[in-house]
Protein backbone atom coordinates (compact mmCIF):
# COMPACT_ATOMS: atom_id res chain seq x y z
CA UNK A 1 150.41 1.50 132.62
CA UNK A 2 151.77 2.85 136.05
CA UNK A 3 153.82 5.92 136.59
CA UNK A 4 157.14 4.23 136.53
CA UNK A 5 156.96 2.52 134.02
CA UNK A 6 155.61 5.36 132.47
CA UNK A 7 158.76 7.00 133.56
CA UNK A 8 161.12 3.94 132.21
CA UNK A 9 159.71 4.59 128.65
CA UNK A 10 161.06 8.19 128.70
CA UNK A 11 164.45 7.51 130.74
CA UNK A 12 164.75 4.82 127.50
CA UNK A 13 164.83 7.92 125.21
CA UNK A 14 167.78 9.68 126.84
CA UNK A 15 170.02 10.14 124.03
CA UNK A 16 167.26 11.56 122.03
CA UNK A 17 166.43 13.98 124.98
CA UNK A 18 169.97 15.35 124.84
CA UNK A 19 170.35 15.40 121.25
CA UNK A 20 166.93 17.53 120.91
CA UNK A 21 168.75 19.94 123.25
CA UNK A 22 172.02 20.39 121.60
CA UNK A 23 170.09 21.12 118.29
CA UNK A 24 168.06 23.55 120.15
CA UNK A 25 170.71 25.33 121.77
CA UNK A 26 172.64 25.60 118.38
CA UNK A 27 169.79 27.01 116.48
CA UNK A 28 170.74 30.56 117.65
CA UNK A 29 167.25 32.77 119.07
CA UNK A 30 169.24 36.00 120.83
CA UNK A 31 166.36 38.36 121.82
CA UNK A 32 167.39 41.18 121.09
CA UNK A 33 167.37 41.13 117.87
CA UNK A 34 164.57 38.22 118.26
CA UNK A 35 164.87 35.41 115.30
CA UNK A 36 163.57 32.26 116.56
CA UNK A 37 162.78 30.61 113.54
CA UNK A 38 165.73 28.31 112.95
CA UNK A 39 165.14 27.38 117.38
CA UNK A 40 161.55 27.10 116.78
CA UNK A 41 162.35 24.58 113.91
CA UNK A 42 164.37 22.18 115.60
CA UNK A 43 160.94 21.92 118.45
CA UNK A 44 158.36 22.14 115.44
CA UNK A 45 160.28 19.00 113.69
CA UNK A 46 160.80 17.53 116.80
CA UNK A 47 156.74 17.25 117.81
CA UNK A 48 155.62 16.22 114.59
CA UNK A 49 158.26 13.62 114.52
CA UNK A 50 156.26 12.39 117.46
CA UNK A 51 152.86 12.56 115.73
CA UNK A 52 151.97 16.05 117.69
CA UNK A 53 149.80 18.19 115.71
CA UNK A 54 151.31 21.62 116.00
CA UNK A 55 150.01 25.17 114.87
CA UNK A 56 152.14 28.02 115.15
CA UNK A 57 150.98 31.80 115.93
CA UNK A 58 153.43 34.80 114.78
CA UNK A 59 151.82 38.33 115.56
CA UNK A 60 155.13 39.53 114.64
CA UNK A 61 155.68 37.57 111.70
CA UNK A 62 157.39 34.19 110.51
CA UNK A 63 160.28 35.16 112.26
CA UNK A 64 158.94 35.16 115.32
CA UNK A 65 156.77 32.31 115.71
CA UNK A 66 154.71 31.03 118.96
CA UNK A 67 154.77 27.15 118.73
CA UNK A 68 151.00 25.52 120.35
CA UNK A 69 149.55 22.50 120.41
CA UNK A 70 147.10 20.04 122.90
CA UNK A 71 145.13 17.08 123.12
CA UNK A 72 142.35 15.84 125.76
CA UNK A 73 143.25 12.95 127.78
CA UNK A 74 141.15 9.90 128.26
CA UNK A 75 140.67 6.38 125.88
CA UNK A 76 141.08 6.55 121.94
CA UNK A 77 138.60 8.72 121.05
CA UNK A 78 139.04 7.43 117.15
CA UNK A 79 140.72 9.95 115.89
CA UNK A 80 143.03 9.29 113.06
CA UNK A 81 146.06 7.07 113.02
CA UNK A 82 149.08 8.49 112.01
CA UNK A 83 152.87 7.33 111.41
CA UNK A 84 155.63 8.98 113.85
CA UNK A 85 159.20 8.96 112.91
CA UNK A 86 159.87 6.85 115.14
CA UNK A 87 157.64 3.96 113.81
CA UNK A 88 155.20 4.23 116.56
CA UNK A 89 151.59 4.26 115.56
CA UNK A 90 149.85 7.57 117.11
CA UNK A 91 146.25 8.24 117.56
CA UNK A 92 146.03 12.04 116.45
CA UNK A 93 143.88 14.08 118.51
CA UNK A 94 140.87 14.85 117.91
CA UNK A 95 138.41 17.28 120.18
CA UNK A 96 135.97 15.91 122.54
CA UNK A 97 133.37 18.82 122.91
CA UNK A 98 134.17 22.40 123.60
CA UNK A 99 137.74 22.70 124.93
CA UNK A 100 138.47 26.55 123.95
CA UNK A 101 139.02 27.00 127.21
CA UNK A 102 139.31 25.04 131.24
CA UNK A 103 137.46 21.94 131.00
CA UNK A 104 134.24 22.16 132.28
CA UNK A 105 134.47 18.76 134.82
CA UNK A 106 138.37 17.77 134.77
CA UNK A 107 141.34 19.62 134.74
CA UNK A 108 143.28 21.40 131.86
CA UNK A 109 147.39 21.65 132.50
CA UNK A 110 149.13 24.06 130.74
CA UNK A 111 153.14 23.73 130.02
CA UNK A 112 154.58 26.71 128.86
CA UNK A 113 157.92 28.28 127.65
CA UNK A 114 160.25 30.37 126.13
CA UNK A 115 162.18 30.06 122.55
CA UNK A 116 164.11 33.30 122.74
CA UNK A 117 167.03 33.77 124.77
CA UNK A 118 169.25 36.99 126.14
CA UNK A 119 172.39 37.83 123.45
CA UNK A 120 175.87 37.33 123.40
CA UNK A 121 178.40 39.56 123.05
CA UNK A 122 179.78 38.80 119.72
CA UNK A 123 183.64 40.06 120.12
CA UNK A 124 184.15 37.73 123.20
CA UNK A 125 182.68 34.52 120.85
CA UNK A 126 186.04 32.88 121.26
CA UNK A 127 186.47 33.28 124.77
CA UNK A 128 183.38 30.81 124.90
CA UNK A 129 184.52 27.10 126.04
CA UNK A 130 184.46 24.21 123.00
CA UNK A 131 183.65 26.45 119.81
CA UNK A 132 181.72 29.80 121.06
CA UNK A 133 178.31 30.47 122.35
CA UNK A 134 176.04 28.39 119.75
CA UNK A 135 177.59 25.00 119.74
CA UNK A 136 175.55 22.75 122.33
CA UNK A 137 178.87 20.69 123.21
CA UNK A 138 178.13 17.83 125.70
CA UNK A 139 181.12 17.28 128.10
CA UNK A 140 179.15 14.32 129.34
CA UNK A 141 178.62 16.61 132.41
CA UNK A 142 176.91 19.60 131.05
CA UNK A 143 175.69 20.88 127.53
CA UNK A 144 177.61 24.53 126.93
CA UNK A 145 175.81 27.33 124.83
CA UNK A 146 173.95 30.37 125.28
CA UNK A 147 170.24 29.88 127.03
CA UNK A 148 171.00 26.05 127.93
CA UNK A 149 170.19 27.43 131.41
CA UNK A 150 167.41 30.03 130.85
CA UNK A 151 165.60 28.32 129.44
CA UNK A 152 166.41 26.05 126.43
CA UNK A 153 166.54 23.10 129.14
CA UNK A 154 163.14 24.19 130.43
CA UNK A 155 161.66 24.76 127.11
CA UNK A 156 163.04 21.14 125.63
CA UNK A 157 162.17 18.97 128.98
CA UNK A 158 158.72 20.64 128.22
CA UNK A 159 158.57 19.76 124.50
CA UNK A 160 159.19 16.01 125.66
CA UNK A 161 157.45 15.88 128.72
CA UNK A 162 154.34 17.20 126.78
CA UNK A 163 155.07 14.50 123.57
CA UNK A 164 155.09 11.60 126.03
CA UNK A 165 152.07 12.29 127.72
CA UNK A 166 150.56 12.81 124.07
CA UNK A 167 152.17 9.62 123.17
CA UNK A 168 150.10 7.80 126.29
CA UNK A 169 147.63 10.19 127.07
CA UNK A 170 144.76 6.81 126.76
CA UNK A 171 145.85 6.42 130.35
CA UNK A 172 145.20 10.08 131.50
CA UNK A 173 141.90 9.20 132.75
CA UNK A 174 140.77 12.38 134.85
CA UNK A 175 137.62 12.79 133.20
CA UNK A 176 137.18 15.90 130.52
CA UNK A 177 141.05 16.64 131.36
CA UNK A 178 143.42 17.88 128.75
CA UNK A 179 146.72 19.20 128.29
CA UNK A 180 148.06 22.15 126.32
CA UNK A 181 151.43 23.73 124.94
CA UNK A 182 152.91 26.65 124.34
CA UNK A 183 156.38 27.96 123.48
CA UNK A 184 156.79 31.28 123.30
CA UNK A 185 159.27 33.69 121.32
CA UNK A 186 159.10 37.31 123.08
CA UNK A 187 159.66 36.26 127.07
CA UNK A 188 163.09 38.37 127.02
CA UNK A 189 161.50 41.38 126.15
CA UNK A 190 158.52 41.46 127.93
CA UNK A 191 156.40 39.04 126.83
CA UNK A 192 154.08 41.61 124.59
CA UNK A 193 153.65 38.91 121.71
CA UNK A 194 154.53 35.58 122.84
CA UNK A 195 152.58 34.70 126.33
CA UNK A 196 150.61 37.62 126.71
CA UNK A 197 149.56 37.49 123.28
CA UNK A 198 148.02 34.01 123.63
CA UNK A 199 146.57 35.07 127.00
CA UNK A 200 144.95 38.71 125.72
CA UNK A 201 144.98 38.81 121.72
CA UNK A 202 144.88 35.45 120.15
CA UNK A 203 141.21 34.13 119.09
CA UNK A 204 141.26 30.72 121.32
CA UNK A 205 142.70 32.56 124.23
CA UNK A 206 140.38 31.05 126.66
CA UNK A 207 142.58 27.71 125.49
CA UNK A 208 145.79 28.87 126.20
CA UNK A 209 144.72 29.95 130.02
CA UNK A 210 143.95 26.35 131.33
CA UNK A 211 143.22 25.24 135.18
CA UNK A 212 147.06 25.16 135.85
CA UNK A 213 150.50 26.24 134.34
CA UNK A 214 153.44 24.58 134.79
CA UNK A 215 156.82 26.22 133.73
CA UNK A 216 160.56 24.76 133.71
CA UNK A 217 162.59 28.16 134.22
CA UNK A 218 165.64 27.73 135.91
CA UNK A 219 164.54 28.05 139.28
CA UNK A 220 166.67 25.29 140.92
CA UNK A 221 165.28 21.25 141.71
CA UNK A 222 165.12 22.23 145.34
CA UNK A 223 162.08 24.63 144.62
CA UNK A 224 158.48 25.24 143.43
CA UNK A 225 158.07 28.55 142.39
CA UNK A 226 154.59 29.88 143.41
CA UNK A 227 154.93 33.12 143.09
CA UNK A 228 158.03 36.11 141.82
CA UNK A 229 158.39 40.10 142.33
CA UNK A 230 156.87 42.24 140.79
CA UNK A 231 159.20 45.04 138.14
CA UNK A 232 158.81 49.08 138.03
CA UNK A 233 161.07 50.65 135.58
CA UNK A 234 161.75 53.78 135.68
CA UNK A 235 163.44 56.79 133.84
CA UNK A 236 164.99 59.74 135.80
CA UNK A 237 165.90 62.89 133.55
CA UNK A 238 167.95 65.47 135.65
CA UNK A 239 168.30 68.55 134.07
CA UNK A 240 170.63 71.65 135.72
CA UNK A 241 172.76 74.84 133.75
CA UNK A 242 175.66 73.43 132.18
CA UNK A 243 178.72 75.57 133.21
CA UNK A 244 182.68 75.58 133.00
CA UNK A 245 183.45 72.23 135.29
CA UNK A 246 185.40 75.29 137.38
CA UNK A 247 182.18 77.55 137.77
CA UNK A 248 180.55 75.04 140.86
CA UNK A 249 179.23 77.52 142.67
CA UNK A 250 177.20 78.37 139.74
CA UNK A 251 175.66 74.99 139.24
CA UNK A 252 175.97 71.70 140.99
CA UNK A 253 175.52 69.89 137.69
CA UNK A 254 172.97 66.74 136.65
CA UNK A 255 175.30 63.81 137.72
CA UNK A 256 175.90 65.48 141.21
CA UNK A 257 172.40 65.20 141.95
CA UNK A 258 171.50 62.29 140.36
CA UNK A 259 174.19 60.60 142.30
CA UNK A 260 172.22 62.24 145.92
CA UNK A 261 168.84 60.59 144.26
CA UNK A 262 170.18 57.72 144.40
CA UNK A 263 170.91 57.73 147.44
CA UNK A 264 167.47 58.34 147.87
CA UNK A 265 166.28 55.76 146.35
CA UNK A 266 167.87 52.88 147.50
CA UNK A 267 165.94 53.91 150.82
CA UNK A 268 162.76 52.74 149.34
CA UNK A 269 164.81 49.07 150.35
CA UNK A 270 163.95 49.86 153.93
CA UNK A 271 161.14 52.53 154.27
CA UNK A 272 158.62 50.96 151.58
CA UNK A 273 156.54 48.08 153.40
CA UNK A 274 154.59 45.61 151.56
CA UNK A 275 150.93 44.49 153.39
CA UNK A 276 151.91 40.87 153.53
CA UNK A 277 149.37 37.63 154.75
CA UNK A 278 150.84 36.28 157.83
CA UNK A 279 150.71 33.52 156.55
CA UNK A 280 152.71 33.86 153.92
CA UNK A 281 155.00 35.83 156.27
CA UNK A 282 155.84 32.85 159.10
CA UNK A 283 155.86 30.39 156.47
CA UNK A 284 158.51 32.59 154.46
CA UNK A 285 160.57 32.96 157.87
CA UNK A 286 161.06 29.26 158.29
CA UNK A 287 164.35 28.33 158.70
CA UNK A 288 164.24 25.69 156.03
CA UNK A 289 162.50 27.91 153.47
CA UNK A 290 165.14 30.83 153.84
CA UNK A 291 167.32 27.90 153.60
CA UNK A 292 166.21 27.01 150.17
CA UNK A 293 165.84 30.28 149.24
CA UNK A 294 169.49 31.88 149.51
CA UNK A 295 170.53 27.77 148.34
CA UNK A 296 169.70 28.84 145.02
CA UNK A 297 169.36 32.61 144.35
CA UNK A 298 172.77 33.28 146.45
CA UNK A 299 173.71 33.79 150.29
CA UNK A 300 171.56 36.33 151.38
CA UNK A 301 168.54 36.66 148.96
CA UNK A 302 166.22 35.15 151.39
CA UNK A 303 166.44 39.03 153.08
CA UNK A 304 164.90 40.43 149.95
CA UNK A 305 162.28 38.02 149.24
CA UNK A 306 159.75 40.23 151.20
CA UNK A 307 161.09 43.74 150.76
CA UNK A 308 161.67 46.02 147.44
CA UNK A 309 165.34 46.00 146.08
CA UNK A 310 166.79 48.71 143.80
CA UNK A 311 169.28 48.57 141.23
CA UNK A 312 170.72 51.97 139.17
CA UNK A 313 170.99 49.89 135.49
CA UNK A 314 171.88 53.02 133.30
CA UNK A 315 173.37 56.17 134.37
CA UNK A 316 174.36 58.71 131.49
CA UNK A 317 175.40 62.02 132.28
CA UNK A 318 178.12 64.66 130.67
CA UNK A 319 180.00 64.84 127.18
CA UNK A 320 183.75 65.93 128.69
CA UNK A 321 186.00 65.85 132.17
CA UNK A 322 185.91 69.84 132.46
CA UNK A 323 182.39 70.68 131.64
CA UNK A 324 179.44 71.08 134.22
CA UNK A 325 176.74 68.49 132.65
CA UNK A 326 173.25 70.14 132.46
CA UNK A 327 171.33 66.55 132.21
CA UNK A 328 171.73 62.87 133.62
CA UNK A 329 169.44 60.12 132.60
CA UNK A 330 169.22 57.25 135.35
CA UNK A 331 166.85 54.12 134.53
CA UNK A 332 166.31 52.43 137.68
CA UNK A 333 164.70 48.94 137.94
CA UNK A 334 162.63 48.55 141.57
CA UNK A 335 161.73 45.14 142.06
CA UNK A 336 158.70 44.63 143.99
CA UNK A 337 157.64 42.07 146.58
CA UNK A 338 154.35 39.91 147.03
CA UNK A 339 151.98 42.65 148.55
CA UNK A 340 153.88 45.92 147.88
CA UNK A 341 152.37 47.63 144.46
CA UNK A 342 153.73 50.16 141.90
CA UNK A 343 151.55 53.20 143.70
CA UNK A 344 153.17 53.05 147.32
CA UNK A 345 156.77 53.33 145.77
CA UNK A 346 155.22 56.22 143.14
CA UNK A 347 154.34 58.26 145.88
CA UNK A 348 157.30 57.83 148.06
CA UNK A 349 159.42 59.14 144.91
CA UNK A 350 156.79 62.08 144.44
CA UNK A 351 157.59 63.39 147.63
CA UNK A 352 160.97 63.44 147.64
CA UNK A 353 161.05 65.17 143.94
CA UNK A 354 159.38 68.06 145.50
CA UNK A 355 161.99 68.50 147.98
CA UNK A 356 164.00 71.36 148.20
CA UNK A 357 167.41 69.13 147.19
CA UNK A 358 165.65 68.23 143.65
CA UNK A 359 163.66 71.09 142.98
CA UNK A 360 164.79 74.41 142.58
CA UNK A 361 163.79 76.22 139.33
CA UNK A 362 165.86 80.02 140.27
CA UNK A 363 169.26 77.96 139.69
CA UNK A 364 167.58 75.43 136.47
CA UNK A 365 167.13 72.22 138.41
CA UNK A 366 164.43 69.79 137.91
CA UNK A 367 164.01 66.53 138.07
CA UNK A 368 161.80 64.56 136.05
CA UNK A 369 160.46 60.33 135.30
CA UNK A 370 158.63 58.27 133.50
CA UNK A 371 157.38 54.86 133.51
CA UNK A 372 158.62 52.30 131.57
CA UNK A 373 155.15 50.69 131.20
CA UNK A 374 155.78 47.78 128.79
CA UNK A 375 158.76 46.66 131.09
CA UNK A 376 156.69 46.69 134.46
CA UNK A 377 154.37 44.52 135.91
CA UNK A 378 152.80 44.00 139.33
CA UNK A 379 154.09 41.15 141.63
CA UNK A 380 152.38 38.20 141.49
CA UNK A 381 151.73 34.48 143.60
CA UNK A 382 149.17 31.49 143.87
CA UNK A 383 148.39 29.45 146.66
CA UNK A 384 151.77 27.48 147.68
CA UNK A 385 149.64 24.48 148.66
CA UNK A 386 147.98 23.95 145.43
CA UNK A 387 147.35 20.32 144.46
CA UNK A 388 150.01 21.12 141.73
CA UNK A 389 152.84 21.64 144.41
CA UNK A 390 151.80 18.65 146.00
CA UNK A 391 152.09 16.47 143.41
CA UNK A 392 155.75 18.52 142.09
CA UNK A 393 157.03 18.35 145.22
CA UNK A 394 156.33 14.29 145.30
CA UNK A 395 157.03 13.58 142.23
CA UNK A 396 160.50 15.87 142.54
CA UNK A 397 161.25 13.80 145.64
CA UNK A 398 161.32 10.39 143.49
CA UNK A 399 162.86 11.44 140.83
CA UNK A 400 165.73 13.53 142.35
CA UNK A 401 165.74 12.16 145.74
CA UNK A 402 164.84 15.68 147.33
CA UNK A 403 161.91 16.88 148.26
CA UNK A 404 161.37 20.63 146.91
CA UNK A 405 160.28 23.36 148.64
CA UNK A 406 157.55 25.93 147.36
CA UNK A 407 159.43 29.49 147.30
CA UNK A 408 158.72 32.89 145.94
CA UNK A 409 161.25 34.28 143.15
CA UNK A 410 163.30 36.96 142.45
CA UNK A 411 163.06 37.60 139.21
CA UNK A 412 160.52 37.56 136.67
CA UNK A 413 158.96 34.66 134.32
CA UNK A 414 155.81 34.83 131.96
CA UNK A 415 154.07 32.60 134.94
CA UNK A 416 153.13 35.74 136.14
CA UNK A 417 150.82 36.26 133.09
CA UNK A 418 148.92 33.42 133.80
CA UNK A 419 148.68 34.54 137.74
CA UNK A 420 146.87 37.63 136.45
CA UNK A 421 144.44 36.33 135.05
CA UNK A 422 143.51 33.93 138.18
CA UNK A 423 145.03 30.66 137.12
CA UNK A 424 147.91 29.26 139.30
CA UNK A 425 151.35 28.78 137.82
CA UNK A 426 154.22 26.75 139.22
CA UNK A 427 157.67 26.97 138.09
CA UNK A 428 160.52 23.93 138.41
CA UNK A 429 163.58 23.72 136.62
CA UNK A 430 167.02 23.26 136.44
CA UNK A 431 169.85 25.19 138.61
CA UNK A 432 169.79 28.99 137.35
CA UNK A 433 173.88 28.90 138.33
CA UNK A 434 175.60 30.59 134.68
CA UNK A 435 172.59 31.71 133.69
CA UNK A 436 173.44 34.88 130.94
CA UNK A 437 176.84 33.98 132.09
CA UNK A 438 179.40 36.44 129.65
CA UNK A 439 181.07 33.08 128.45
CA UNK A 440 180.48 29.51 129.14
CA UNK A 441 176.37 29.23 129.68
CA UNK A 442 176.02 25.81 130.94
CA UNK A 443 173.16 23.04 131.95
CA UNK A 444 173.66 20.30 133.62
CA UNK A 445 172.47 16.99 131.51
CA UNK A 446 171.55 15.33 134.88
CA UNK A 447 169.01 17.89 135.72
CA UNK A 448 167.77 18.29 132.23
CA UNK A 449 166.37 15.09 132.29
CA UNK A 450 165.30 15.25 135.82
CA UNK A 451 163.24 17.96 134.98
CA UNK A 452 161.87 15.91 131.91
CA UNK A 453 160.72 13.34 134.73
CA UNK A 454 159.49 15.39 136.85
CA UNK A 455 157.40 17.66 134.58
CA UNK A 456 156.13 14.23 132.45
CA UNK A 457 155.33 12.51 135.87
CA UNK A 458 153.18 15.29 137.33
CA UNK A 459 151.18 15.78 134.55
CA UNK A 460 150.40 12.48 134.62
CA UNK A 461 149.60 11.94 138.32
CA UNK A 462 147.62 15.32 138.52
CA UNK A 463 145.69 13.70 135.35
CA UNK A 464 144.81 10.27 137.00
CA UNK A 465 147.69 8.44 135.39
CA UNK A 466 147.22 4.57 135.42
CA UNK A 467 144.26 4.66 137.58
């Protein structure tokens, strides 16, 4: 079998593809509070409908359930026949040697995603387009609900793209090559026991690392992401006297000074460098890579790719109009860029807390932070010409008619877990345009099923496919 007709067998299942994702969309996984069950269902059902032997993993119980499964590629190794749903008969996997962990000759691909998605706000339901946030309506166009975009699309092309290659894997013929899954239920909030979990805590971890990750976040189908920024959370507490809001020449008050550290702050934008490859940096200032870059992430972002950004989330300070507020919480979320670690910004913030402006214990100022350690984590990228982007970038080219382009990103995605420990992960996936939109969450059906294509197909090319 060659790749296209390969590809013809999954285009053939298109109304199945969408159907899978309006279930999954209205199976509702908001994280917080973090019930995936019902979501995790509709993809558990789905799989073994296809003859996919699936296990699930919940370090945080049944309600919160990581979904894995994988096969090895290569000729029927006589493993058991079984009966999918949908009549086919299935060889069901069975192991080929020891492959807890990167296969010792070939290659092992990893596909990964999430299962939880960011909440709703539930007193704007019915401002939501065609019957609120949860009901997966297809216009024709696009499929409406909360986390169609990040990343119920991504996670479902994955599901499919990972059953058809199960379905065919005979002609995956890269020797001692084998492909894993794994869907995920704790990306929103920080990944603790849903990717890192496999990677760090679960018994066959050395199975869930792989050679390669691939990952279908919304990251646009004009780019490869091989690498994001890095997050350092932080807490400001700003204490001062609390006075009469007449008495200012007894106390300036917390939320005057918090407002002159931020100030302060945002500076970090401009005097924090990051040690950058040059590499890295002239193929980054290619016109056709900024380009890309602002194309999807917004005029302008391809100015903050390299440098740290910082953004004031939470700012609390003061009970009443008239009263002199003696403390101001700030939590500030720096984002930092390939090359730039938490350390250099740590001290930069040290010493301007011992300046005079922040520190001056006669008239009861201090100021005072902590990390958020479970909500930071170091930047992280791969080599952008992997044989991975290669074969994306090719294989995104024939499906879409565009060739994408290998970019860093903005924000953060559990790839980065997989980066740590030394294996490279790629992200490609639809537009990230309404992502955690307040109302009307959208996907586009055209790119959901590009990305189905695309992700199927370049498993199967980087696995000798057909040869």
């Amino acid at each position: 079998m060659d790749k296209q007709t390969f590809l013809d067998l999954i285009s053939a299942e298109h109304d199945s593809h969408v159907a899978l994702l309006q279930r999954f969309i209205q199976a509702p996984s908001p994280n917080p509070p973090g019930d995936t069950a019902q979501a995790a269902k509709v993809l558990e059902e789905y799989l073994v409908a296809q003859g996919v032997p699936v296990r699930v993993i919940a370090p945080q119980g049944e309600g919160r359930p990581n979904l894995v499964a994988d096969f090895d590629c290569g000729p029927d190794d006589g493993g058991e026949v079984v009966a999918a749903a949908n009549g086919q008969e299935l060889v069901a996997a069975t192991s080929k040697g020891d492959s807890n962990g990167p296969s010792r000759e070939g290659k092992r691909v990893v596909m990964n995603g999430h299962i939880d998605v960011f909440p709703v706000d539930e007193a704007r339901n019915d401002k939501w387009t065609h019957g609120g946030p949860w009901s997966g309506y297809n216009d024709g166009t696009y499929i409406f609900g909360r986390g169609g975009v990040d990343m119920k699309a991504g996670t479902a092309a994955s599901v499919i793209a990972f059953s058809s290659l199960y379905r065919h894997r005979q002609h995956l013929k890269r020797p001692r090559s084998s492909v894993a899954l794994t869907l995920v239920s704790d990306e929103e909030m920080g990944g603790k026991f849903g990717s890192r979990w496999l990677l760090e805590n679960d018994a066959e971890q050395k199975k869930w690392k792989g050679d390669v990750m691939i990952n279908a976040e919304p990251g646009g189908l004009q780019s490869i992401r091989f690498g994001e920024k890095g997050t350092l959370r932080i807490t400001f507490t700003i204490t001062t006297r609390g006075v009469h809001g007449a008495y200012t020449h007894l106390s300036e008050g917390a939320n005057r000074v918090a407002a002159r550290l931020v100030n302060r702050l945002v500076r970090i934008e401009e005097e924090v460098k990051p040690e950058l490859d040059e590499r890295l940096v002239e193929y980054l200032s290619r016109p056709e890579v900024r380009a890309v870059v602002d194309e999807v992430m917004g005029s302008g972002a391809s100015e903050n790719v390299l440098r740290p950004t910082v953004n004031v989330g939470v700012m609390r300070g003061g009970i009443k109009v008239n009263m002199i507020p003696d403390r101001c919480v700030l939590e500030v979320d720096i984002r930092l860029p390939i090359g730039l670690g938490k350390e250099a910004v740590l001290r930069y913030i040290d010493e301007v807390l011992i300046e005079r402006e922040f520190l001056q214990e006669e008239r009861n100022m201090k100021v005072e932070y902590a990390v958020q350690e479970e909500a930071s984590n170091p930047s992280s990228y791969c080599a952008m010409d992997h044989e991975m982007v290669d074969v994306l970038a090719r294989v995104g080219g024939e499906v879409t008619g565009r060739k994408p382009l290998a970019i860093p990103s903005l924000g953060a995605t559990d790839a980065k877990f997989w980066r740590y420990h030394g294996v490279p992960a790629f992200v490609y996936g639809v537009s990230p345009e309404t992502m955690a939109a307040a109302m009307d969450e959208r996907v586009s059906v055209e790119e959901f099923l590009s990305v189905v294509k695309v992700h199927a197909a370049a498993v199967w090319e980087y696995l000798g496919g057909g040869e």
